[in-house]
Protein backbone atom coordinates (compact mmCIF):
# COMPACT_ATOMS: atom_id res chain seq x y z
CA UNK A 1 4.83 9.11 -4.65
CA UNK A 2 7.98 7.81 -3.37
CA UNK A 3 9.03 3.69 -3.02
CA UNK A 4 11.92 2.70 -1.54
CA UNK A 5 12.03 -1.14 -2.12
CA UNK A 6 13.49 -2.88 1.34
CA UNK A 7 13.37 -6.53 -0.01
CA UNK A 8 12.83 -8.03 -3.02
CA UNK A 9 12.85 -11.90 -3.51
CA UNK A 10 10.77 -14.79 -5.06
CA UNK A 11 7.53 -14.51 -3.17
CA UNK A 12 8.79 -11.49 -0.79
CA UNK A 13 8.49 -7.87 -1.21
CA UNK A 14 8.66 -5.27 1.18
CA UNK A 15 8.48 -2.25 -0.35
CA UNK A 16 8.05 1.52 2.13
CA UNK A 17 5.76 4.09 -0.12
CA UNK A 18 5.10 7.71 0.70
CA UNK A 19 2.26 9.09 -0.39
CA UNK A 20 2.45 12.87 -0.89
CA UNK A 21 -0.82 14.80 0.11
CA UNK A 22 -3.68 14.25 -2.47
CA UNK A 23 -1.88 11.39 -4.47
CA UNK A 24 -2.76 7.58 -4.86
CA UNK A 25 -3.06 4.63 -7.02
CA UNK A 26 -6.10 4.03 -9.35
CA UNK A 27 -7.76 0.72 -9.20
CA UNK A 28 -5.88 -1.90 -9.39
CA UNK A 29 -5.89 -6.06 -8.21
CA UNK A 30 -3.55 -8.07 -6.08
CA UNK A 31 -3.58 -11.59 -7.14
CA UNK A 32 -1.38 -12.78 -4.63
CA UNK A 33 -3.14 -10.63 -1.76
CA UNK A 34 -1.16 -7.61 0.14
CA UNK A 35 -0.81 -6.16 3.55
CA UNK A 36 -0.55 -2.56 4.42
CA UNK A 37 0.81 -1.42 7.71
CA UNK A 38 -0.09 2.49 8.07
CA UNK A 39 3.49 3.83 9.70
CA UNK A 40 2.84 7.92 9.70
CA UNK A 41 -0.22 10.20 8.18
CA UNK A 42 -3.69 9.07 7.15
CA UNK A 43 -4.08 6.09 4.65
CA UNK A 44 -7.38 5.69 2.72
CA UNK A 45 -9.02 2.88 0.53
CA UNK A 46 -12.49 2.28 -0.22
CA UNK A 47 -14.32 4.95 1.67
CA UNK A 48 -12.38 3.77 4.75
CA UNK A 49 -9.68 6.21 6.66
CA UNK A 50 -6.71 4.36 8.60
CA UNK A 51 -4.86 6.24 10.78
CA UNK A 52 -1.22 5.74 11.54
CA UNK A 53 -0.57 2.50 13.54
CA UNK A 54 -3.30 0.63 11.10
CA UNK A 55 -2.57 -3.01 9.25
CA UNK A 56 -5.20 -3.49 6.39
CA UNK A 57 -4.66 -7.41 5.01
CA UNK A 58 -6.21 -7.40 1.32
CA UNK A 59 -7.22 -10.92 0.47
CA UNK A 60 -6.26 -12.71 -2.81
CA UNK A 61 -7.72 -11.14 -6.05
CA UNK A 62 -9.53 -8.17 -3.92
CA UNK A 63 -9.00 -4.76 -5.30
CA UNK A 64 -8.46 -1.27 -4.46
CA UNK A 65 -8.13 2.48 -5.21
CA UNK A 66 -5.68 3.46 -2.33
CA UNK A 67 -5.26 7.79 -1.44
CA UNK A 68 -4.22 9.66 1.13
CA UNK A 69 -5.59 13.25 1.16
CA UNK A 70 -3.18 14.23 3.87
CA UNK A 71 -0.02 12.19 2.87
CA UNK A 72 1.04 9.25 4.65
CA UNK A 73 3.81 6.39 4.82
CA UNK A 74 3.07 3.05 4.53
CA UNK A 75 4.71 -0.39 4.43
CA UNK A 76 3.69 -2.94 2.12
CA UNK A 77 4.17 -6.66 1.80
CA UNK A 78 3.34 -8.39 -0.72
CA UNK A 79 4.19 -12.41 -2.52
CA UNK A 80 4.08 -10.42 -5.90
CA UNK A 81 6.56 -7.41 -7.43
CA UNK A 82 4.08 -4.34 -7.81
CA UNK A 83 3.55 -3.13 -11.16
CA UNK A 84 4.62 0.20 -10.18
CA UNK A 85 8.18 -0.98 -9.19
């Protein structure tokens, strides 16, 4: 997994993460909420594939387990700093 963090201020992160073939995230909550904007490769979450060109808006307090069996590159935007930053 690699994060390259693009902005990072009260209430605004934008953070690009590449997802190398096989890898993820377990389980975790966003509070705050989070959109995903697929940019290359196959991103998957919840039994659901999204191919490149895909948003995915995750409401507040929903969770997820997200993967990418193929690799991908996303961008992510979030209120809240990740936990994995």
């Amino acid at each position: 997994m690699e994060m390259n963090v693009l902005r990072l201020e009260p209430g605004e992160v934008r953070t690009l993460l590449r997802f190398a073939p096989g890898k993820g995230y377990p389980r975790h909550k966003h509070p705050a909420g989070e959109e995903v904007f697929v940019i290359s490769g196959v991103y998957s979450d919840n039994g659901v594939d999204y191919p490149e060109g895909s948003y995915i808006y995750y409401p507040s307090n929903s969770d997820h387990a997200p993967i990418s069996e193929t690799g991908c590159t996303i961008l992510v935007i979030s209120p809240e700093v990740p936990v994995h930053i």
